[in-house]
N, C-alpha and C. Protein backbone atom coordinates (compact mmCIF):
# COMPACT_ATOMS: atom_id res chain seq x y z
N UNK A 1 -160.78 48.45 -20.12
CA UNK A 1 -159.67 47.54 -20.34
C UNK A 1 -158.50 48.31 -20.94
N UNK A 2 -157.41 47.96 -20.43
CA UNK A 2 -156.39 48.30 -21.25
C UNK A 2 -155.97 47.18 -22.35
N UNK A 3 -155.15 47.96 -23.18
CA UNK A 3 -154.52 47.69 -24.40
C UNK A 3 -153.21 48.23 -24.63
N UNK A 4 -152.70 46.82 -24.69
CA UNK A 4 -151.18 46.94 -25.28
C UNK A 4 -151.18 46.07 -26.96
N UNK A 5 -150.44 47.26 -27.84
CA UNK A 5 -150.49 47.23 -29.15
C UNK A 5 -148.93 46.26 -29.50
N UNK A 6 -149.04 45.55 -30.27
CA UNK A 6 -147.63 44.67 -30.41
C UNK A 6 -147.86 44.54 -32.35
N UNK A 7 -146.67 45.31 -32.60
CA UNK A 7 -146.72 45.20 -33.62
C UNK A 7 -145.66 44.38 -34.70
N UNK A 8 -146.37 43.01 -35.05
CA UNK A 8 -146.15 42.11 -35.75
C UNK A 8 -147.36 41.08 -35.78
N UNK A 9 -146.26 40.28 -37.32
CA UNK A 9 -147.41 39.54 -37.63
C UNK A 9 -147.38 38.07 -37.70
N UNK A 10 -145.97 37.93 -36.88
CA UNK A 10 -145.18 36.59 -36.54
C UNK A 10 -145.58 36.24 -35.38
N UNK A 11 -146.45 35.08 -35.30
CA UNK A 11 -146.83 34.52 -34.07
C UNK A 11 -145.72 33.83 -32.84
N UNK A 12 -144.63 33.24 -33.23
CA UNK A 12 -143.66 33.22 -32.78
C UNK A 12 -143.10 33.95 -32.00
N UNK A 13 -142.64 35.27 -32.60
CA UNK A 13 -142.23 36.43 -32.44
C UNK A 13 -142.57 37.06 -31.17
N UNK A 14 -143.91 36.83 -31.39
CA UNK A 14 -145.45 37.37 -30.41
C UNK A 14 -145.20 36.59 -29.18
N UNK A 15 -145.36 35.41 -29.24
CA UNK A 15 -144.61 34.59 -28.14
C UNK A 15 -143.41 34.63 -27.44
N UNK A 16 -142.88 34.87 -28.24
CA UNK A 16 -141.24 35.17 -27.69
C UNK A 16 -141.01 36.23 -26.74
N UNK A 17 -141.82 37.43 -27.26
CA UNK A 17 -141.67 38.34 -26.17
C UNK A 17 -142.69 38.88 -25.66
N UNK A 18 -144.09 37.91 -25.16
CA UNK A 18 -145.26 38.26 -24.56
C UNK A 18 -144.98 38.44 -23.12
N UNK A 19 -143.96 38.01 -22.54
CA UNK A 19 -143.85 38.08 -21.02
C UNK A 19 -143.03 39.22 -20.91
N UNK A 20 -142.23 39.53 -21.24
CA UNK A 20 -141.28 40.82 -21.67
C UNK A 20 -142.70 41.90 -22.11
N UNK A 21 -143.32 41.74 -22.13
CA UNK A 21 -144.26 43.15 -22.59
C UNK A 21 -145.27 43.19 -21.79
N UNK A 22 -145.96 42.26 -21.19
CA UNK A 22 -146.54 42.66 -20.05
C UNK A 22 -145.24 42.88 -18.70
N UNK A 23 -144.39 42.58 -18.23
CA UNK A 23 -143.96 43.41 -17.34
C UNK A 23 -143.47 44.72 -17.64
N UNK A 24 -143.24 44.78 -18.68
CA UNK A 24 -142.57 46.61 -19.32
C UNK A 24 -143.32 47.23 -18.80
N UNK A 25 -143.26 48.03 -18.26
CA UNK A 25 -144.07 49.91 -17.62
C UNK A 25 -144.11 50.43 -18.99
N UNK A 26 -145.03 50.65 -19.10
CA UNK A 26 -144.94 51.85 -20.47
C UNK A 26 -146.35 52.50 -19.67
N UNK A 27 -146.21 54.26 -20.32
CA UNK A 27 -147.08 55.21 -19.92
C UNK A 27 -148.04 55.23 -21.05
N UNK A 28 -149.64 56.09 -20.92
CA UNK A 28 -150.49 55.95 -22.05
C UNK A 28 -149.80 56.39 -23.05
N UNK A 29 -149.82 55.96 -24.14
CA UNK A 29 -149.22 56.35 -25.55
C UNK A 29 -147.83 56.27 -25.21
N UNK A 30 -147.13 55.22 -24.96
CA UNK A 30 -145.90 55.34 -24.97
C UNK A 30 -145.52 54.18 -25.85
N UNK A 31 -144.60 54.36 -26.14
CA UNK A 31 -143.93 53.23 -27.03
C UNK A 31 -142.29 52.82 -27.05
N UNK A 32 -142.37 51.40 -26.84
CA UNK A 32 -140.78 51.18 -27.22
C UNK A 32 -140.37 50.29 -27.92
N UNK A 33 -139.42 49.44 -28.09
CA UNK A 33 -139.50 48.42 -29.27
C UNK A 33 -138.37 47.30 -28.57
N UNK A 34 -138.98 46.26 -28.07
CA UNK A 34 -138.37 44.97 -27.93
C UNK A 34 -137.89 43.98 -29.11
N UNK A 35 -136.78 43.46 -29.10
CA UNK A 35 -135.94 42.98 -30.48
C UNK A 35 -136.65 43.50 -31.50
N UNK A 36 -136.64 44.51 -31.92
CA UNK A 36 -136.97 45.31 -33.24
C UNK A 36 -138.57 45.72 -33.14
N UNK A 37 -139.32 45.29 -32.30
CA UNK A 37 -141.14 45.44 -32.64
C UNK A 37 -141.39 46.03 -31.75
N UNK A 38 -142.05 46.78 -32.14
CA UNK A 38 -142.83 47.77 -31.85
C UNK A 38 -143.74 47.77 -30.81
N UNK A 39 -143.91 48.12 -29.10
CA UNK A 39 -144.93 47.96 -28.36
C UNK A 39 -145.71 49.44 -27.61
N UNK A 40 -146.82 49.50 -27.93
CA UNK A 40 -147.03 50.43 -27.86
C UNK A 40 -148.41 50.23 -26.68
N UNK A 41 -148.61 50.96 -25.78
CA UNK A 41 -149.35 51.36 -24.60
C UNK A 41 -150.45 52.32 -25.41
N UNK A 42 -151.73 51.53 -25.79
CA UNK A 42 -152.65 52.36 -26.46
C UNK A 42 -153.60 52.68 -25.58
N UNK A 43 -153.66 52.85 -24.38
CA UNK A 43 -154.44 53.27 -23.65
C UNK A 43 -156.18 52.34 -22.98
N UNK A 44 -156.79 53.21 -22.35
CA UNK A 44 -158.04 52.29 -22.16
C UNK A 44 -158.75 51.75 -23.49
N UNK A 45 -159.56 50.93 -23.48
CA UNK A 45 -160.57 50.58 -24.77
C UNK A 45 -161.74 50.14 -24.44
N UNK A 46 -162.91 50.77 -24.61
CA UNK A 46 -164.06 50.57 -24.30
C UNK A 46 -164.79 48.68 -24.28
N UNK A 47 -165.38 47.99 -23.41
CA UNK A 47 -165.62 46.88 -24.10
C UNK A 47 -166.60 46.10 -25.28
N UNK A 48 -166.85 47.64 -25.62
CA UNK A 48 -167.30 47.47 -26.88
C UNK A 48 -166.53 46.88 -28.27
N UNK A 49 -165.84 47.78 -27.99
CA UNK A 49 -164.58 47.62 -29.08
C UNK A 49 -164.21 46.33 -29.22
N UNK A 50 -164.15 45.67 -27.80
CA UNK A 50 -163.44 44.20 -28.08
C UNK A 50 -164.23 42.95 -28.39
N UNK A 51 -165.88 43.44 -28.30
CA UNK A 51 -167.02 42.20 -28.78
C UNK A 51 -167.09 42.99 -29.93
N UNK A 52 -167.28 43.80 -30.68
CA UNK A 52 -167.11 44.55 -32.44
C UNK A 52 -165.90 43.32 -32.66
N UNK A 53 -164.26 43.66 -32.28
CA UNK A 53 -163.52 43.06 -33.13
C UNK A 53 -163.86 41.22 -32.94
N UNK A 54 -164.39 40.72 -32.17
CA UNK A 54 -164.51 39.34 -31.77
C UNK A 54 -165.37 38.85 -32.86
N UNK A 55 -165.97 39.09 -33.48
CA UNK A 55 -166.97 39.43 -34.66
C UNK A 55 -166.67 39.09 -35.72
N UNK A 56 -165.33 39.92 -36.19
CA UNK A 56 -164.67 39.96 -37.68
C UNK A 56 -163.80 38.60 -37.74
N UNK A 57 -164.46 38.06 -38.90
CA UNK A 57 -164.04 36.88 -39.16
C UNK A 57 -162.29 36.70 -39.54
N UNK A 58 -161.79 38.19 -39.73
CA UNK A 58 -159.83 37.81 -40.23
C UNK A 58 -159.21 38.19 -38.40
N UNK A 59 -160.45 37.96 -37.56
CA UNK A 59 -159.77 38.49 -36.29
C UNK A 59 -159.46 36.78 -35.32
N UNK A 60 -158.35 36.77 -34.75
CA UNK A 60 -157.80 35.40 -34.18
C UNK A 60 -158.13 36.04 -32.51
N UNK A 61 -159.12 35.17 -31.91
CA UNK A 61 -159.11 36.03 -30.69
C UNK A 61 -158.34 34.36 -29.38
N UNK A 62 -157.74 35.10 -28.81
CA UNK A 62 -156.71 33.97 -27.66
C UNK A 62 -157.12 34.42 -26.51
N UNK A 63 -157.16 33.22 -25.36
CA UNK A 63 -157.50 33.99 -24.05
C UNK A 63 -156.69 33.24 -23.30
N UNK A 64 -156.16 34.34 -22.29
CA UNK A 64 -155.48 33.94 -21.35
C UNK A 64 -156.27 33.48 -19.89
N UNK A 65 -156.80 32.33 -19.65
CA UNK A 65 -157.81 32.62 -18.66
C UNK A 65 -157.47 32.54 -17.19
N UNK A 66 -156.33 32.59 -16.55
CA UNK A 66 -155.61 32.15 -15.39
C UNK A 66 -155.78 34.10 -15.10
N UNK A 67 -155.23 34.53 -16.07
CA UNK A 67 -154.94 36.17 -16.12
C UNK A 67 -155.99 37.16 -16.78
N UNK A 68 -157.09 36.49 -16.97
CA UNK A 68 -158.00 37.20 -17.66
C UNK A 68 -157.55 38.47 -18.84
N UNK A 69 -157.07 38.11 -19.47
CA UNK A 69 -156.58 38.33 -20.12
C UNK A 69 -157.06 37.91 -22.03
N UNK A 70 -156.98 39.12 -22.77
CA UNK A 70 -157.72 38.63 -23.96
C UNK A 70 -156.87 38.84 -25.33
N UNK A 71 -156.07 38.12 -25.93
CA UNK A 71 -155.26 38.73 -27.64
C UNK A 71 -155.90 38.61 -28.36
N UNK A 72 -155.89 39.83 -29.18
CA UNK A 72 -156.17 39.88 -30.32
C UNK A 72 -155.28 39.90 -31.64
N UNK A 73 -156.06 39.14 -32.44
CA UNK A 73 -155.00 39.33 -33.80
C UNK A 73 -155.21 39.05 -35.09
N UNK A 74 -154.44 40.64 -35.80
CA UNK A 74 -155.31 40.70 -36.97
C UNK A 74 -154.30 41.64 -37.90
N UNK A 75 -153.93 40.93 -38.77
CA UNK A 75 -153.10 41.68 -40.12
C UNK A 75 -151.80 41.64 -39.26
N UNK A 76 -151.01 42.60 -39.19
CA UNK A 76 -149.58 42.98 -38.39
C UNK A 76 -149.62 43.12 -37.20
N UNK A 77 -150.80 42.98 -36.87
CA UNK A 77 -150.85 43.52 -34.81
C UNK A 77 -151.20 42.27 -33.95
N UNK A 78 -150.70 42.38 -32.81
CA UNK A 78 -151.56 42.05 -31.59
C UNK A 78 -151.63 42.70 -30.94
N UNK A 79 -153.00 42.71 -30.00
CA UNK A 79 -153.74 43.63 -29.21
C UNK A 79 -153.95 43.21 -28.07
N UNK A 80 -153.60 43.29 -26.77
CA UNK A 80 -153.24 42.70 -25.48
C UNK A 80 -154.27 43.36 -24.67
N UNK A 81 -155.08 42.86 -24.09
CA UNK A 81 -156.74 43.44 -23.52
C UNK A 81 -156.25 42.99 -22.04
N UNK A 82 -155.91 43.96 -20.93
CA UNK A 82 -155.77 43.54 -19.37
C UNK A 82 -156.61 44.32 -18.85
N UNK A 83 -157.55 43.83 -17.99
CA UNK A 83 -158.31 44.39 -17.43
C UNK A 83 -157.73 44.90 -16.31
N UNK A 84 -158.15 46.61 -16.03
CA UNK A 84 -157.97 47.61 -14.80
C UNK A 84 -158.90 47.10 -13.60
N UNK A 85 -158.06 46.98 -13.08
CA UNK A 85 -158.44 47.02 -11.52
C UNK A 85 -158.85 48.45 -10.60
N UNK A 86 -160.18 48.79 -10.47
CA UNK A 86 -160.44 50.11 -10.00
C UNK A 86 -160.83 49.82 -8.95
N UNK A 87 -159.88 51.14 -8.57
CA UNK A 87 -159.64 51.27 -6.96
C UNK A 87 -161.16 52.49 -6.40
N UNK A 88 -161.27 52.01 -5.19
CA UNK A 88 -161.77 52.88 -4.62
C UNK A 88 -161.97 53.16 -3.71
N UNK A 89 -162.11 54.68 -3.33
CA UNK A 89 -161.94 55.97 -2.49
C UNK A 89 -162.82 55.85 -1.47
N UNK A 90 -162.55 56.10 -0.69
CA UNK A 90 -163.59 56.32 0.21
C UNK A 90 -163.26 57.34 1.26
């Protein structure tokens, strides 16, 4: 899965520019900042990682289910889980 890092802790905020951050292109580890916050392209994440954080009770987990799609949120962040589509070769 990928992960896009959104850094704030204003749910509003988060809303305001959730559609604006999934169409942004950003490269692995790239980062730019939409009205002042911080979005950052953290790369793949194992799906381990995302049943560990589903777990922790200060963690707010949201699902997008039209888009399969999973937020996370916890302290200053949200964590935007899109699943890769793998292609293959033949």
């Amino acid at each position: 899965m990928k992960c896009i890092s959104v850094y704030t802790n204003d749910f509003e905020v988060f809303s305001d520019i959730y559609e604006q951050v999934l169409s942004m292109p950003l490269a692995e580890n790239e980062e730019k900042q939409i009205e002042g916050i911080t979005v950052m392209e953290s790369g793949d994440v194992p799906d381990n990682y995302l049943d560990r954080m589903k777990t922790k009770p200060e963690v707010v987990v949201m699902k997008v289910r039209d888009k399969d799609i999973t937020i996370l949120q916890h302290k200053n962040l949200f964590e935007i889980f899109i699943p890769v589509q793998e292609s293959v070769v033949h």
